[in-house]
Each structure stands twice: as C-alpha cells, then as structure tokens.
PDB file of N, CA and C in Angstrom:
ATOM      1  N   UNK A   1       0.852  -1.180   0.000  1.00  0.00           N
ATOM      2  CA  UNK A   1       0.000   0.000   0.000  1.00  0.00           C
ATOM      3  C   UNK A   1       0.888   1.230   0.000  1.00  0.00           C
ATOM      4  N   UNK A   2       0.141   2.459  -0.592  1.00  0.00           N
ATOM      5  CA  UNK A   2       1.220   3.700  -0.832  1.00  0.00           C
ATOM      6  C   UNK A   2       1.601   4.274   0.578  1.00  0.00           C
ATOM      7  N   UNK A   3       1.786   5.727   0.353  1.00  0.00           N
ATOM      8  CA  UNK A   3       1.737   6.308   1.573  1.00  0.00           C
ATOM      9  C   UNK A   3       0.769   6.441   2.051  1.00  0.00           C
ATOM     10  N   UNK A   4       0.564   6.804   4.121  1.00  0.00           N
ATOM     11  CA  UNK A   4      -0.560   6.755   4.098  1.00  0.00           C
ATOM     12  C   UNK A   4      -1.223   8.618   4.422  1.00  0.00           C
ATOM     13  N   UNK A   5      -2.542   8.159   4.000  1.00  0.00           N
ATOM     14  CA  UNK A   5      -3.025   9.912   3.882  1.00  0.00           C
ATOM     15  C   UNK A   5      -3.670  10.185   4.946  1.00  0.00           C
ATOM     16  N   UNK A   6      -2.840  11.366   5.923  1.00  0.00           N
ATOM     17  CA  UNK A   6      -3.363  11.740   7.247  1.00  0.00           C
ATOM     18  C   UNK A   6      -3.939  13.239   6.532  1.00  0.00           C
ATOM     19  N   UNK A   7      -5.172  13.599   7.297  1.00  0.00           N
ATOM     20  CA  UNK A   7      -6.186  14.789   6.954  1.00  0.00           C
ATOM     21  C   UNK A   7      -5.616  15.600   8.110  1.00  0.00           C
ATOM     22  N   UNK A   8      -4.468  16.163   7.707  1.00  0.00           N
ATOM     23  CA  UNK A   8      -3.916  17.380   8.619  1.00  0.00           C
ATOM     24  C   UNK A   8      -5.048  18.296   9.121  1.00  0.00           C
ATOM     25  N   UNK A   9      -6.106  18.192   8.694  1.00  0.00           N
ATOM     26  CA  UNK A   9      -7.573  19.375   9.366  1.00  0.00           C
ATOM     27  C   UNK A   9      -8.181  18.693  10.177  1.00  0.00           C
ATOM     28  N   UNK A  10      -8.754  17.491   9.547  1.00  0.00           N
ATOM     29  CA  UNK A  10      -9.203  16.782  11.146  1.00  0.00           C
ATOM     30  C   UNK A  10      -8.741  16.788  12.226  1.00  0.00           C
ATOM     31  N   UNK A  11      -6.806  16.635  12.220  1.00  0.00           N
ATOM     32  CA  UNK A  11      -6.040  16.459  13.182  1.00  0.00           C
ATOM     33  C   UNK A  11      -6.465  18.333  13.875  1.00  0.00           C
ATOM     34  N   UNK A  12      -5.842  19.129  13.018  1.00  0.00           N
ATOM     35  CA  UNK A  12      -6.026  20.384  13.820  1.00  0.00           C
ATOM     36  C   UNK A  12      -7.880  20.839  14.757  1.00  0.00           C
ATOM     37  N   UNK A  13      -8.560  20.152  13.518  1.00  0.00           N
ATOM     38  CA  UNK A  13     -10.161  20.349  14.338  1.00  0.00           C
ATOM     39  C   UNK A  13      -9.565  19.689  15.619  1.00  0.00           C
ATOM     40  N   UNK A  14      -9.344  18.262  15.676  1.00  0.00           N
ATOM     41  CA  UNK A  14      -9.281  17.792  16.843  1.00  0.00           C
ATOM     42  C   UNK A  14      -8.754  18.631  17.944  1.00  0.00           C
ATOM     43  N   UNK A  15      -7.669  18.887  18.066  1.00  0.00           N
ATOM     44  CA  UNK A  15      -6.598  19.412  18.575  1.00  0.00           C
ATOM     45  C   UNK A  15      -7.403  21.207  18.783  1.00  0.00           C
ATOM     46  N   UNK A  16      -8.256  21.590  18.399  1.00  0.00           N
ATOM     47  CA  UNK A  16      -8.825  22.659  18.751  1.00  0.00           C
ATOM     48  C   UNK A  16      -9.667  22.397  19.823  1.00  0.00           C
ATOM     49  N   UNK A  17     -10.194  21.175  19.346  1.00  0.00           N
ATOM     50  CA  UNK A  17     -11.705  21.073  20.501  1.00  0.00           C
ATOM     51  C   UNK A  17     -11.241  20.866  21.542  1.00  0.00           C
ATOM     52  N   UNK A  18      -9.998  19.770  21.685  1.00  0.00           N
ATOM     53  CA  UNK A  18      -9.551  18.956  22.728  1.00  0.00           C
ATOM     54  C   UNK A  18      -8.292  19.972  23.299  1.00  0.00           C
ATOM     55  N   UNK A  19      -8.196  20.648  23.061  1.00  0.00           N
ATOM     56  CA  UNK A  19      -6.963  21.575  23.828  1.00  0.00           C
ATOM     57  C   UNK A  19      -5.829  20.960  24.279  1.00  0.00           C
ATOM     58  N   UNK A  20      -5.538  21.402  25.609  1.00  0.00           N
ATOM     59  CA  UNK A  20      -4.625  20.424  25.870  1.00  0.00           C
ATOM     60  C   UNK A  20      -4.625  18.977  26.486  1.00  0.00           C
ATOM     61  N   UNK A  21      -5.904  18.577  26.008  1.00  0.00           N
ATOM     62  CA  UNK A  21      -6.579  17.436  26.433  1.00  0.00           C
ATOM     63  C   UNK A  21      -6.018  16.630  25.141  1.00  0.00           C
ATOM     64  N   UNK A  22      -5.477  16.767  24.023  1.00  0.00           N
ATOM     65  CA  UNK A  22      -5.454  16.602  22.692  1.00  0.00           C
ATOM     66  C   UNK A  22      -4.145  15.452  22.352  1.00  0.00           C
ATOM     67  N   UNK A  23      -3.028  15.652  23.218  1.00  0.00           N
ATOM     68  CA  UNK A  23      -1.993  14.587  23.737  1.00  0.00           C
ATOM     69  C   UNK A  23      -2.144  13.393  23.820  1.00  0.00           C
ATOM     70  N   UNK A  24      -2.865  13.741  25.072  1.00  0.00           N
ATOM     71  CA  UNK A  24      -3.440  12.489  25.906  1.00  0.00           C
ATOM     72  C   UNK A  24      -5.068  11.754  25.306  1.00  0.00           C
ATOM     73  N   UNK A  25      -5.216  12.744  24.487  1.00  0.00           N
ATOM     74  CA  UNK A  25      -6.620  11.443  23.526  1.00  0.00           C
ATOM     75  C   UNK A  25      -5.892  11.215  22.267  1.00  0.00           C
ATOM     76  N   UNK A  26      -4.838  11.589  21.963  1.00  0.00           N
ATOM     77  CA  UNK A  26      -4.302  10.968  20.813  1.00  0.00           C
ATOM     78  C   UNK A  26      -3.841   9.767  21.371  1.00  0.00           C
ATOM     79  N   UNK A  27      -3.089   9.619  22.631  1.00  0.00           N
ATOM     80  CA  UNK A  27      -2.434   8.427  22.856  1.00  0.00           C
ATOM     81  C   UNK A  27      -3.483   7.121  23.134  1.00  0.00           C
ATOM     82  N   UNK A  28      -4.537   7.892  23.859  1.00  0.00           N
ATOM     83  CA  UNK A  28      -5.471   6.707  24.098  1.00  0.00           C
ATOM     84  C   UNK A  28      -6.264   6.245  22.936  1.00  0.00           C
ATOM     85  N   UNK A  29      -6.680   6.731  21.985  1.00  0.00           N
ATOM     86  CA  UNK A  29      -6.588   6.926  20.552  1.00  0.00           C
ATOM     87  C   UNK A  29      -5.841   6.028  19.765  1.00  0.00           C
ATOM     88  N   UNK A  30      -4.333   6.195  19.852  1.00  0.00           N
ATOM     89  CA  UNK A  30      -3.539   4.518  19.360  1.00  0.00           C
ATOM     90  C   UNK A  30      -3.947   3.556  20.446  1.00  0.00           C
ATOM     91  N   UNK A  31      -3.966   3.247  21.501  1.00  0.00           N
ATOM     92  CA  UNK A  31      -4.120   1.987  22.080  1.00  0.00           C
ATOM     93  C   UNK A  31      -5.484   1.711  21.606  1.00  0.00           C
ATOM     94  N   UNK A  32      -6.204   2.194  21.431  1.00  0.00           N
ATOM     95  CA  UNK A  32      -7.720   1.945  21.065  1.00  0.00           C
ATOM     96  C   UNK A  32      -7.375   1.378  19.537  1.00  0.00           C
ATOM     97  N   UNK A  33      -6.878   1.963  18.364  1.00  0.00           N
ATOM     98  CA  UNK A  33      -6.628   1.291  17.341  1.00  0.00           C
ATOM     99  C   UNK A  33      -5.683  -0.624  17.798  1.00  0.00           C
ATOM    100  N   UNK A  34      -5.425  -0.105  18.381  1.00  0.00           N
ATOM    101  CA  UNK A  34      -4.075  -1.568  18.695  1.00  0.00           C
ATOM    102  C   UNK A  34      -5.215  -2.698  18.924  1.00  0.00           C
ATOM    103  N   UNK A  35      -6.474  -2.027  20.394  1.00  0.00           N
ATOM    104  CA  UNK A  35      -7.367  -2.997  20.859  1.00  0.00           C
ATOM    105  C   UNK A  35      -8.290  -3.202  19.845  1.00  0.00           C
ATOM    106  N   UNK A  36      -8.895  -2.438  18.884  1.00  0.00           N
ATOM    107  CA  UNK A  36     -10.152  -3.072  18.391  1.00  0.00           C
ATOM    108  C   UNK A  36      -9.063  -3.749  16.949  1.00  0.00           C
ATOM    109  N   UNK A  37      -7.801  -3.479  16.754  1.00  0.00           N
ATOM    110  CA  UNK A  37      -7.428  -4.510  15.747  1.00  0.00           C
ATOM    111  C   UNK A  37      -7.281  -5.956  16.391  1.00  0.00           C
ATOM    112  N   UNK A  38      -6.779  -5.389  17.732  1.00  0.00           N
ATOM    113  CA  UNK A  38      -6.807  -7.243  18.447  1.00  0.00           C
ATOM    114  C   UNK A  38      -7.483  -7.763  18.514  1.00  0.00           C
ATOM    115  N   UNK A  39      -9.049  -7.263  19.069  1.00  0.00           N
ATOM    116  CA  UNK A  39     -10.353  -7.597  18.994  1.00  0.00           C
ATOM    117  C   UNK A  39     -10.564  -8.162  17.842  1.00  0.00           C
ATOM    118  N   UNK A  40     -10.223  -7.302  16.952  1.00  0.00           N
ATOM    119  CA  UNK A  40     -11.143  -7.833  14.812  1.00  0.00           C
ATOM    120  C   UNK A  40     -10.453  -9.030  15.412  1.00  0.00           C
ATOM    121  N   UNK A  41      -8.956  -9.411  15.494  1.00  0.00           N
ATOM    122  CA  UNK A  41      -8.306 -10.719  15.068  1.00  0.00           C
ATOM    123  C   UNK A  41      -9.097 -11.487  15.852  1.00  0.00           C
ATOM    124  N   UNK A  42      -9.341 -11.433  17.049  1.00  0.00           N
ATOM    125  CA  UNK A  42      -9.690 -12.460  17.816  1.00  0.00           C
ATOM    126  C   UNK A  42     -10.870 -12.698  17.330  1.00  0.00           C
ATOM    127  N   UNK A  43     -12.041 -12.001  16.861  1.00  0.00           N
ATOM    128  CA  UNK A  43     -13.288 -12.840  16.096  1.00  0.00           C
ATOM    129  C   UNK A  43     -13.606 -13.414  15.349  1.00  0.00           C
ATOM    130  N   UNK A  44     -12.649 -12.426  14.266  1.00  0.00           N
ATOM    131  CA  UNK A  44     -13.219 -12.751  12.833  1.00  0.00           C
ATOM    132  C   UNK A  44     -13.271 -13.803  12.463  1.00  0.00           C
ATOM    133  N   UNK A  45     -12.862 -15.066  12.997  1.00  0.00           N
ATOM    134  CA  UNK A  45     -13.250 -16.738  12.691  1.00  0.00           C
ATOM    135  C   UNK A  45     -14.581 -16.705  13.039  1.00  0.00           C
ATOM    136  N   UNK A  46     -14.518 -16.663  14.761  1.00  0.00           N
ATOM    137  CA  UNK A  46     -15.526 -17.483  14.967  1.00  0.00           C
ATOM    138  C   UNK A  46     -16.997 -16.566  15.222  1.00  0.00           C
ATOM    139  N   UNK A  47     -16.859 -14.999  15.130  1.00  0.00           N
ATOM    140  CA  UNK A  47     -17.978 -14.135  15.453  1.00  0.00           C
ATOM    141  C   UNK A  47     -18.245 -12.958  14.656  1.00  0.00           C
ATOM    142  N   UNK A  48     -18.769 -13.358  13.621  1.00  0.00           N
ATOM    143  CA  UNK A  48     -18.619 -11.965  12.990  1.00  0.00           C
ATOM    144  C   UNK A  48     -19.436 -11.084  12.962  1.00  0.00           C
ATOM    145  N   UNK A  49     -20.119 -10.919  13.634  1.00  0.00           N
ATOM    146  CA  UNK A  49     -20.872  -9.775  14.170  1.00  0.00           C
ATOM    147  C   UNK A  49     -20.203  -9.170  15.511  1.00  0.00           C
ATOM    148  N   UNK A  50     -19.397  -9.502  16.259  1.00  0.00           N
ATOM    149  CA  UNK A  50     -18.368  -8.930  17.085  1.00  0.00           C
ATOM    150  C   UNK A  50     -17.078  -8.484  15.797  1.00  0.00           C
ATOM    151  N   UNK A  51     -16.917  -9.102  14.708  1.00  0.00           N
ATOM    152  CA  UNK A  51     -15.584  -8.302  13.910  1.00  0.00           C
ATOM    153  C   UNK A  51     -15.958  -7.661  13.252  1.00  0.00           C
ATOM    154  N   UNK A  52     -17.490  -6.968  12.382  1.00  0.00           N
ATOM    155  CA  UNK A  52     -17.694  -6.230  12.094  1.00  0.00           C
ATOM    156  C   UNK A  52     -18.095  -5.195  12.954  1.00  0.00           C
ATOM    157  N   UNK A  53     -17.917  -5.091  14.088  1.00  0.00           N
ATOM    158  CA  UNK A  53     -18.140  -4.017  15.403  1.00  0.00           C
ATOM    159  C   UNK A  53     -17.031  -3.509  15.380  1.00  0.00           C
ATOM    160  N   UNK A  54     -16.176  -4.276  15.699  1.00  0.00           N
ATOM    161  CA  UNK A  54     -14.741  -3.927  16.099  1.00  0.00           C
ATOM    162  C   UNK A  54     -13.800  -2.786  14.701  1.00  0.00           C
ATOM    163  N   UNK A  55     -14.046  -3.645  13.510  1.00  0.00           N
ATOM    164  CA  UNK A  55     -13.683  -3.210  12.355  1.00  0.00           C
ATOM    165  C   UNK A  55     -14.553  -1.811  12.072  1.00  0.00           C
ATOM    166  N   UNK A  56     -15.975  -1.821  12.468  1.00  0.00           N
ATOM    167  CA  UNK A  56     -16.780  -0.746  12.194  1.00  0.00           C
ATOM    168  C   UNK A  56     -15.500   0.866  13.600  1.00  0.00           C
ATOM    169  N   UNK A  57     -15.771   0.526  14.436  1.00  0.00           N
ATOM    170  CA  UNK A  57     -15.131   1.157  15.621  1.00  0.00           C
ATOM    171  C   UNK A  57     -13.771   1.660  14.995  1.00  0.00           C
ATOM    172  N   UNK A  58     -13.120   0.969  14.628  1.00  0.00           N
ATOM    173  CA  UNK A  58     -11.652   0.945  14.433  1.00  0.00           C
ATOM    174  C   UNK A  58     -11.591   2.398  12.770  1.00  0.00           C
ATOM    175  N   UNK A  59     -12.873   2.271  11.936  1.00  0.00           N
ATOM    176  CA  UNK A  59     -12.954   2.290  11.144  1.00  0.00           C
ATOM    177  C   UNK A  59     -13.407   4.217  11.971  1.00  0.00           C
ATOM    178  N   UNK A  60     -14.272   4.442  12.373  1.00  0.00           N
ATOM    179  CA  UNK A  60     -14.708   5.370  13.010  1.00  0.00           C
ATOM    180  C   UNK A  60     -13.604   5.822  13.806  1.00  0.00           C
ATOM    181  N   UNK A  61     -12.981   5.718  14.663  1.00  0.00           N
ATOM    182  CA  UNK A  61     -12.084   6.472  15.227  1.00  0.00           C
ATOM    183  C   UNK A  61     -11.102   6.958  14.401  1.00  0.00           C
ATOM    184  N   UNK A  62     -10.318   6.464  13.518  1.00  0.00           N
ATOM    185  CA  UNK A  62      -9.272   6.679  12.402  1.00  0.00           C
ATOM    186  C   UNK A  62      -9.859   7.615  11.713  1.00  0.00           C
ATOM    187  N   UNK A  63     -11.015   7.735  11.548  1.00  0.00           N
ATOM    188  CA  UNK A  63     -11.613   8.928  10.574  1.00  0.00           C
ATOM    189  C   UNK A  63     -11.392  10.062  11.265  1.00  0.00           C
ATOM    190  N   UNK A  64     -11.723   9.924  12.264  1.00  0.00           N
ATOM    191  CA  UNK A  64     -12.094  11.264  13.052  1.00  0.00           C
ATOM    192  C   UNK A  64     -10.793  11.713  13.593  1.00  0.00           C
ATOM    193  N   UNK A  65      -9.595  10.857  13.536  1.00  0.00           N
ATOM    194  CA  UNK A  65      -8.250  11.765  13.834  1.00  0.00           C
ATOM    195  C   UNK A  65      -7.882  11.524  12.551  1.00  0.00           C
ATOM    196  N   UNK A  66      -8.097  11.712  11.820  1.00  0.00           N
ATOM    197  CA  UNK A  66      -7.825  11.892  10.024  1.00  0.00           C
ATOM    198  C   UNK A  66      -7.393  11.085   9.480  1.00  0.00           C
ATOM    199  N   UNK A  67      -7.045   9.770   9.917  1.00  0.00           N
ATOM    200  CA  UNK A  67      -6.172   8.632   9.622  1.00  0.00           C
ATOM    201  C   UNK A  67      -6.958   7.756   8.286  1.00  0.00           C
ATOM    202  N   UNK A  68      -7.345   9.020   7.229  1.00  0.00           N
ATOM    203  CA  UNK A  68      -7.787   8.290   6.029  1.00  0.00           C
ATOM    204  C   UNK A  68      -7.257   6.758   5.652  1.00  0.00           C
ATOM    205  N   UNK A  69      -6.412   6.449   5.151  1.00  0.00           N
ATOM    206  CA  UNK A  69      -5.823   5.178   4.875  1.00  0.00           C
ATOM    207  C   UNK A  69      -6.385   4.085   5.680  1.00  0.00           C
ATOM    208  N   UNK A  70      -5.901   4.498   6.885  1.00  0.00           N
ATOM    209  CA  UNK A  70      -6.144   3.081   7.983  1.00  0.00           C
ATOM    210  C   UNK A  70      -7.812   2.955   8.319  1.00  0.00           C
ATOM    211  N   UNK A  71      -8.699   4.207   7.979  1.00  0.00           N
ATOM    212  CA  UNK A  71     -10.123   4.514   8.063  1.00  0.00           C
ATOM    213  C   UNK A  71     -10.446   3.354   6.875  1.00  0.00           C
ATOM    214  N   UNK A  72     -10.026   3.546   5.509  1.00  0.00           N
ATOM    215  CA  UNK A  72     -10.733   2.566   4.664  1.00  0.00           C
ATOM    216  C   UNK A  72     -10.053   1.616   4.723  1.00  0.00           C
ATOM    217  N   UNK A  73      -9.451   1.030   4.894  1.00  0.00           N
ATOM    218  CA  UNK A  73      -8.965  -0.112   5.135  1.00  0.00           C
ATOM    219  C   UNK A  73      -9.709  -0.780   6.097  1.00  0.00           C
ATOM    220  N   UNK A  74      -9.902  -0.339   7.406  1.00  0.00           N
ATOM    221  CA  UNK A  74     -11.041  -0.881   8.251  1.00  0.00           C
ATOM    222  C   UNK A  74     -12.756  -0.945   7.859  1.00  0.00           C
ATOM    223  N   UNK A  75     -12.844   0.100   6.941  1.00  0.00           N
ATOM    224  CA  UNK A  75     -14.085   0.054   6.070  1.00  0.00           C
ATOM    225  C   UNK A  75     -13.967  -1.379   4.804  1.00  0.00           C
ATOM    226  N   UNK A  76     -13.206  -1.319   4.592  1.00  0.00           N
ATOM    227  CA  UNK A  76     -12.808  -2.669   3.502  1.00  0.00           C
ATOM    228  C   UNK A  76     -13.196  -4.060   4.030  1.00  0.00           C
ATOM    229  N   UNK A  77     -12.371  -4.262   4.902  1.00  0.00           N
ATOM    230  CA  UNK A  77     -12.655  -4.972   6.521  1.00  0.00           C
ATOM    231  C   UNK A  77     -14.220  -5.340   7.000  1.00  0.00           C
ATOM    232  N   UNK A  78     -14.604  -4.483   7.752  1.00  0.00           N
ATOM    233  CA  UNK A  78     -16.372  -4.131   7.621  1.00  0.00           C
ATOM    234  C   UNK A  78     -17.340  -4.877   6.565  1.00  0.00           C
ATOM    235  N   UNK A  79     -16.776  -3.967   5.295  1.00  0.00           N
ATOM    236  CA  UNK A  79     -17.600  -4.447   3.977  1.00  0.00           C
ATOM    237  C   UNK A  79     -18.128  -5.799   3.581  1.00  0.00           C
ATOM    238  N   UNK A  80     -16.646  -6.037   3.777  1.00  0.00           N
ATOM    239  CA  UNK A  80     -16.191  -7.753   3.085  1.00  0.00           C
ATOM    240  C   UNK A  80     -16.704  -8.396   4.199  1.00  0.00           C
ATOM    241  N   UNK A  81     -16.828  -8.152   5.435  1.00  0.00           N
ATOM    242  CA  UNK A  81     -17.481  -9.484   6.427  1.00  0.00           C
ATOM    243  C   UNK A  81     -18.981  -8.822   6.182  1.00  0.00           C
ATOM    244  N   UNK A  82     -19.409  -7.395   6.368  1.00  0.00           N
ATOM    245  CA  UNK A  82     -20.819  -7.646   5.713  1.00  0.00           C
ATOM    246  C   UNK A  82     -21.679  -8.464   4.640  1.00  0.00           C
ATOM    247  N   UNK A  83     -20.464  -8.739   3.933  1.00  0.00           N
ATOM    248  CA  UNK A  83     -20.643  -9.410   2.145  1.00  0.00           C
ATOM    249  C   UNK A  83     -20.625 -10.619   2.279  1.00  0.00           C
ATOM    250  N   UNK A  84     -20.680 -11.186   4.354  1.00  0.00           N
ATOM    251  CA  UNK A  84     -20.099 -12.753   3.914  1.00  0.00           C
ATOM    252  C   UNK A  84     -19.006 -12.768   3.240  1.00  0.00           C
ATOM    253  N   UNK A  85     -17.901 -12.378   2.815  1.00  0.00           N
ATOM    254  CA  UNK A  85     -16.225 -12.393   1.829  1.00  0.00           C
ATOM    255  C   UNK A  85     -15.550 -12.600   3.322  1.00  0.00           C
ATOM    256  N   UNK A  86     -15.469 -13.678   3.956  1.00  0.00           N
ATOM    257  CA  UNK A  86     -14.295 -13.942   4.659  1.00  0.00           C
ATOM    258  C   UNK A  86     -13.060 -13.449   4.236  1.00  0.00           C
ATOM    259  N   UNK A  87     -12.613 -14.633   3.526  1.00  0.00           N
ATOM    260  CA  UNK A  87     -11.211 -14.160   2.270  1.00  0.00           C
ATOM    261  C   UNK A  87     -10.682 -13.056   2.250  1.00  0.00           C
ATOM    262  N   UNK A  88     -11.772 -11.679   1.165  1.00  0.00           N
ATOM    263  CA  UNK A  88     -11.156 -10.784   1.284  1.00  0.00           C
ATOM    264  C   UNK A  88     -11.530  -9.868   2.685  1.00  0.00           C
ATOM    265  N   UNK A  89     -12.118 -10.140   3.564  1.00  0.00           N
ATOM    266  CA  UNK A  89     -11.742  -9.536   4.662  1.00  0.00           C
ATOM    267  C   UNK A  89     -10.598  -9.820   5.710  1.00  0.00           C
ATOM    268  N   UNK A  90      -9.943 -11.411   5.628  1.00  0.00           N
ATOM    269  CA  UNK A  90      -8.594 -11.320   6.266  1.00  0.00           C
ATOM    270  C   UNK A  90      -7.485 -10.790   5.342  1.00  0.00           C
ATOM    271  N   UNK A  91      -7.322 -10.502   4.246  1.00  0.00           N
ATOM    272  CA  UNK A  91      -6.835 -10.127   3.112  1.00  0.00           C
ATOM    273  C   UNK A  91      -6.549  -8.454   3.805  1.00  0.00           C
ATOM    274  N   UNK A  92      -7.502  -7.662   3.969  1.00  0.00           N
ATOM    275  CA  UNK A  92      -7.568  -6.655   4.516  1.00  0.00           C
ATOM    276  C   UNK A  92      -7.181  -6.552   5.346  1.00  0.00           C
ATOM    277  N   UNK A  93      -7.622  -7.628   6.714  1.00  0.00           N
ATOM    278  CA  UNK A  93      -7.366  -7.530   7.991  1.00  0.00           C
ATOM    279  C   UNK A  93      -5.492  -7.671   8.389  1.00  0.00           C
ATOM    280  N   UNK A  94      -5.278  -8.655   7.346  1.00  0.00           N
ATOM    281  CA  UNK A  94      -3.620  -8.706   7.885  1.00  0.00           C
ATOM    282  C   UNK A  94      -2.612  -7.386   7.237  1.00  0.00           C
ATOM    283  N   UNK A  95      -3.939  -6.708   6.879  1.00  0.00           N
ATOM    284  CA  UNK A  95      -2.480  -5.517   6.792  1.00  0.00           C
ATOM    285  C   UNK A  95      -2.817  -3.831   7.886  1.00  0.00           C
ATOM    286  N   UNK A  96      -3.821  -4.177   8.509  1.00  0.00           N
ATOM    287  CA  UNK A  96      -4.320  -3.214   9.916  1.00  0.00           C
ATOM    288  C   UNK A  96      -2.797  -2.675  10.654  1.00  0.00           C
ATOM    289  N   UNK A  97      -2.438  -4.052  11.269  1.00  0.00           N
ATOM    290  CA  UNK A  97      -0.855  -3.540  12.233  1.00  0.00           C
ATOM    291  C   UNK A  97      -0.200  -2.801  11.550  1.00  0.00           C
ATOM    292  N   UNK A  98       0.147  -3.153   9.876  1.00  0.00           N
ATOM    293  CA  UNK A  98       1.449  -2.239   9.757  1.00  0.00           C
ATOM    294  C   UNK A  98       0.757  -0.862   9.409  1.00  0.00           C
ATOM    295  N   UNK A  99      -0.216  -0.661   9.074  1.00  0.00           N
ATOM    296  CA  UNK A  99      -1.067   0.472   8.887  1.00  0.00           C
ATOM    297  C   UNK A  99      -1.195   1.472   9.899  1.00  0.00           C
ATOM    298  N   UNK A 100      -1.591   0.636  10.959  1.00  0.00           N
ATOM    299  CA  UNK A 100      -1.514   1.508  12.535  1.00  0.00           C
ATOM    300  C   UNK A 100      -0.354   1.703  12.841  1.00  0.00           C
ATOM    301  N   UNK A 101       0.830   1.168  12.708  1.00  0.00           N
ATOM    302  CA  UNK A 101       1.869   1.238  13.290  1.00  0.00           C
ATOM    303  C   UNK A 101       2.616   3.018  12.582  1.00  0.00           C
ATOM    304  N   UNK A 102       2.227   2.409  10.937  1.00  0.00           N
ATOM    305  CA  UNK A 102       2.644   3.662   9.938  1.00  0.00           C
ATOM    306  C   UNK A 102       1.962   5.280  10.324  1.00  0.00           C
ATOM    307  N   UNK A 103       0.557   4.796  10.869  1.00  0.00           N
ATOM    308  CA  UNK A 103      -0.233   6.189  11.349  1.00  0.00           C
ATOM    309  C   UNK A 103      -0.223   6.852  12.040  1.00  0.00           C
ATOM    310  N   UNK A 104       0.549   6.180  13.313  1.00  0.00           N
ATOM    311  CA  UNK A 104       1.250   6.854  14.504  1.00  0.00           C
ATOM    312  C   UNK A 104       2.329   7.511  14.400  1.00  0.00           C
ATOM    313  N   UNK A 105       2.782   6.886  13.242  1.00  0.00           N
ATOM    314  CA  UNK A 105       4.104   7.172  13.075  1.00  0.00           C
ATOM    315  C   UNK A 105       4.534   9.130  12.276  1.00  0.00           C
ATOM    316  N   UNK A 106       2.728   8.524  11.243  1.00  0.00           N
ATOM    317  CA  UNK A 106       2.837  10.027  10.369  1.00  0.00           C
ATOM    318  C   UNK A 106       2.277  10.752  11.111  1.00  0.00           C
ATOM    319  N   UNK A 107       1.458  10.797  11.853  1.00  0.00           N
ATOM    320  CA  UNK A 107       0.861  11.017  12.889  1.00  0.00           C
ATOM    321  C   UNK A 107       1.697  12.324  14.118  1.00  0.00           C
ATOM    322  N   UNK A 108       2.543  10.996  14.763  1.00  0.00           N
ATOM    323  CA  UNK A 108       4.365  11.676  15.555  1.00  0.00           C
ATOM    324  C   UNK A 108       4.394  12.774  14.470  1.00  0.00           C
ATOM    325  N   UNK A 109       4.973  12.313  13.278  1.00  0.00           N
ATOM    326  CA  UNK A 109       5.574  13.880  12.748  1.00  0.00           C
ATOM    327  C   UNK A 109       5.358  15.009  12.544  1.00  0.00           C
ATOM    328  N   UNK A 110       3.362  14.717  12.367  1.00  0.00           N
ATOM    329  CA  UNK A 110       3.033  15.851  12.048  1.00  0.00           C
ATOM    330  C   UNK A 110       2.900  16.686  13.443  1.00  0.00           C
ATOM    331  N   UNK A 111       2.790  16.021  14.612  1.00  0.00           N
ATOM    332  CA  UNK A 111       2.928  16.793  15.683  1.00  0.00           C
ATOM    333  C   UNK A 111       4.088  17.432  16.235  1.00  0.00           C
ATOM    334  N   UNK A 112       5.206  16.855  15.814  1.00  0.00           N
ATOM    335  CA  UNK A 112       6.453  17.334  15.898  1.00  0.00           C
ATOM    336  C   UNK A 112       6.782  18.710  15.281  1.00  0.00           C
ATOM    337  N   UNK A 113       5.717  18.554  14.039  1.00  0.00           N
ATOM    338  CA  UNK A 113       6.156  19.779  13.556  1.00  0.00           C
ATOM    339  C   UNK A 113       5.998  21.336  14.600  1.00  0.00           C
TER     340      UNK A 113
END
C-alpha cells in the first residue's frame, strides 16, 4: 500500500476542541486502534458480528483523527465481512498492524512539527 493519507484538518479540528486534552486522547486513541485490531483478530473466525463491530469502531475512530488510509482499510474490513467475503476480509485484515503502526508514526511527525 502507498503512503498513508493523514487529513492534517481533522487532526487540527481535533486538537482545537480537545486543547490540551489533545496529547493524551491521541495516545489513548492509538491503544484503542491496537485494541479493536486485536479484537477484529480475535473474532473474525468465529464471530462476525463482534468483527464487524470492532472493524466498524476501528474504522470510526481513524476517521475522526484523520487517519484516512487506515479509516478505509477498516471500512474494507467491515464491507467484506458484511458481504459474507471472509477471504477478502482477512486479506484486509492482515495488513491493519502495519497500517496503525505507519499512522502513529505520520501522525508523531506531524505533531512534531
């Protein structure tokens, strides 16, 4: 997958509303991506109406701190177990970690700036 596309405005909306509260919900923010990707893994065999929750969640929070990329990708995720598409929903699903890992990462920089 290419680079990934963070919505530098969402991030700043955020970061307006949340003040200096904005740190500390970003961080809880990645652990929350980490848990509902652990969550998707742990269902998606045997419950998929718990992995399309999780994937739906995962899919919703990433939006809203701008984390376009890792947002549809969890929408992809979603889709494909809505569709009954097992297949291509672990297809999707095994590439979440390096996605999250990459979003934090673009994420860090842009706050650095």
């Amino acid at each position: 997958m290419g680079d990934q596309v963070i919505d530098e405005d969402a991030l700043l909306g955020m970061k307006s509303l949340l003040g200096e509260q904005f740190n500390d919900t970003l961080d809880f923010c990645y652990c929350e991506f980490d848990r509902l990707n652990q969550e998707l893994a742990q269902s998606i065999h045997n419950d998929n109406e718990s992995a399309i929750r999780h994937a739906h969640s995962l899919k919703s929070n990433a939006a809203q701190f701008g984390a376009l990329t890792l947002a549809e990708m969890a929408k992809n995720v979603e889709h494909s177990l809505n569709d009954g598409n097992l297949n291509d929903a672990l297809v999707y699903a095994a590439q979440l970690q390096s996605l999250i890992d990459q979003t934090k990462d673009k994420i860090n920089l842009w706050k650095a700036k």
